[in-house]
C-alpha atoms as a PDB file:
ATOM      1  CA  UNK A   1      -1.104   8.000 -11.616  1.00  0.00           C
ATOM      2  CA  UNK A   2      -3.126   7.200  -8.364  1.00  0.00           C
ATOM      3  CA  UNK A   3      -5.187   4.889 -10.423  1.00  0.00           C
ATOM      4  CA  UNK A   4      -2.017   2.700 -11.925  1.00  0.00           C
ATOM      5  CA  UNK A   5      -0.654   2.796  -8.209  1.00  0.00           C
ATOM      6  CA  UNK A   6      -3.883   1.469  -6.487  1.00  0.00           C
ATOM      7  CA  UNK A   7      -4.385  -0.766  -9.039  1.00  0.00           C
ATOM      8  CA  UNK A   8      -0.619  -2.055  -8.083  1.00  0.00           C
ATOM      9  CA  UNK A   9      -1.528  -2.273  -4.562  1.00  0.00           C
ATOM     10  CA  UNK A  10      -4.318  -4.417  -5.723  1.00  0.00           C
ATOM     11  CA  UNK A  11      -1.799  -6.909  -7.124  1.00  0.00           C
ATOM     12  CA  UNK A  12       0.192  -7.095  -4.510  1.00  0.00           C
ATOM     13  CA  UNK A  13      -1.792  -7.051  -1.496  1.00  0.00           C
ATOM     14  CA  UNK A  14      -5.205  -7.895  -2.500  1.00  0.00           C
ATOM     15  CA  UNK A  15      -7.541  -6.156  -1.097  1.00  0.00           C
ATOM     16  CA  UNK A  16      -5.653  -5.986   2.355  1.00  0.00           C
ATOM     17  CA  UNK A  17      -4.700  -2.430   1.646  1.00  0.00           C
ATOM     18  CA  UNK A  18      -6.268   0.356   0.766  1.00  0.00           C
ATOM     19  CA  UNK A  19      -4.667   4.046  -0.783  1.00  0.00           C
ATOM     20  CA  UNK A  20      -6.367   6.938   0.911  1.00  0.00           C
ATOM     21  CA  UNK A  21      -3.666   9.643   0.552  1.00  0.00           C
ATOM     22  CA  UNK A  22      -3.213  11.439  -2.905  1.00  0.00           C
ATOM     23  CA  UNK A  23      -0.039   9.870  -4.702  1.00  0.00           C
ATOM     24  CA  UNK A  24       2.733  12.355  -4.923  1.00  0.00           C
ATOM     25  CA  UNK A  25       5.563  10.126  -6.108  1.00  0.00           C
ATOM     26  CA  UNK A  26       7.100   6.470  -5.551  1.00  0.00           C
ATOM     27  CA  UNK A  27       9.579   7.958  -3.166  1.00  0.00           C
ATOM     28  CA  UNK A  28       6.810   9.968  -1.279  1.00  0.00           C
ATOM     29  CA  UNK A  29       4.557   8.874   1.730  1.00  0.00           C
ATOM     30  CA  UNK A  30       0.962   8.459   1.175  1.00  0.00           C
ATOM     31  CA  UNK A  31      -1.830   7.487   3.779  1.00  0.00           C
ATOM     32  CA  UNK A  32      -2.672   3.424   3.332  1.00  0.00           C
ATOM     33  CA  UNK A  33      -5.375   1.969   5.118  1.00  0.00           C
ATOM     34  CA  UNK A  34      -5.529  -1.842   6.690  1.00  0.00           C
ATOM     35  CA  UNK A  35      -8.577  -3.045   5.597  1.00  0.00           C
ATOM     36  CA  UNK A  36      -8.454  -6.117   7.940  1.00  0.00           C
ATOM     37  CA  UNK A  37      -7.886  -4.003  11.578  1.00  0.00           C
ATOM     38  CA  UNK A  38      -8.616  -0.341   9.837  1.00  0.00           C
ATOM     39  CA  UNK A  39      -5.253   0.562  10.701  1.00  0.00           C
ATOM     40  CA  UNK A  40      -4.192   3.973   8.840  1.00  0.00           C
ATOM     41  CA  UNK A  41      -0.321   4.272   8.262  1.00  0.00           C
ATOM     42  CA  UNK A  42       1.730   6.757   6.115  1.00  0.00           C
ATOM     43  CA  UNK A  43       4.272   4.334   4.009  1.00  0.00           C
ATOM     44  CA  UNK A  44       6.117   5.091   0.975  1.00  0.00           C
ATOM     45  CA  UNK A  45       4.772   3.265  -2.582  1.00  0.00           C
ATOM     46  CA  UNK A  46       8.317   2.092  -3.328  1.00  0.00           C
ATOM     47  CA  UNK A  47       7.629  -0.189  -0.033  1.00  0.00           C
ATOM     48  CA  UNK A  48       4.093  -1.000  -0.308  1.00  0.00           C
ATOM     49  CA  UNK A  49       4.736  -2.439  -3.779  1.00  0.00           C
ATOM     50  CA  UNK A  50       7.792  -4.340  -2.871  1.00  0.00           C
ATOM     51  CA  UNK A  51       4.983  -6.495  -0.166  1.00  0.00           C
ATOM     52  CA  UNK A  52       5.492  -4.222   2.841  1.00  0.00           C
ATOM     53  CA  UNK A  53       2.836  -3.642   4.983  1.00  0.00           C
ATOM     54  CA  UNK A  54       0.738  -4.638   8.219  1.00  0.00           C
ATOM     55  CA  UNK A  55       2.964  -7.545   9.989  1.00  0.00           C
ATOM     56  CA  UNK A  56      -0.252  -9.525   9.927  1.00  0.00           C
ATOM     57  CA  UNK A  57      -0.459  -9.596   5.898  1.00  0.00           C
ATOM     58  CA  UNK A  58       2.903  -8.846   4.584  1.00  0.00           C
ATOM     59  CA  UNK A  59       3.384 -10.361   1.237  1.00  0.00           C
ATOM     60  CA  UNK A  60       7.255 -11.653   0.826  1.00  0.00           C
ATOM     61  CA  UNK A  61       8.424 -10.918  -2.867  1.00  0.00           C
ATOM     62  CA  UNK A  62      11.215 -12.995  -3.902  1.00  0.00           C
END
């Protein structure tokens, strides 16, 4: 499941973020990395996947 949610990330951010933390459900936090400022932040995937993220980055889904 980590694999199919990274990959997700992927298509939604690009390679802006980064999943470091072990997956343990949509509703749970993980560990996400900023690849642009190497921020590390603890987000759930339910908002990561919806374009949430780093203000700097953050893809608006309409």
């Amino acid at each position: 499941m980590r694999v199919r949610y990274a990959a997700e990330v992927l298509e939604v951010h690009g390679d802006n973020i980064e999943v470091i933390g072990t997956y343990k459900g949509a509703r749970n936090t993980t560990e996400h990395k900023c690849n642009s400022c190497k921020n590390i932040w603890e987000a759930a995937p339910t908002n990561i996947l919806i374009g949430k993220g780093e203000k700097h980055y953050v893809k608006v889904i309409t």
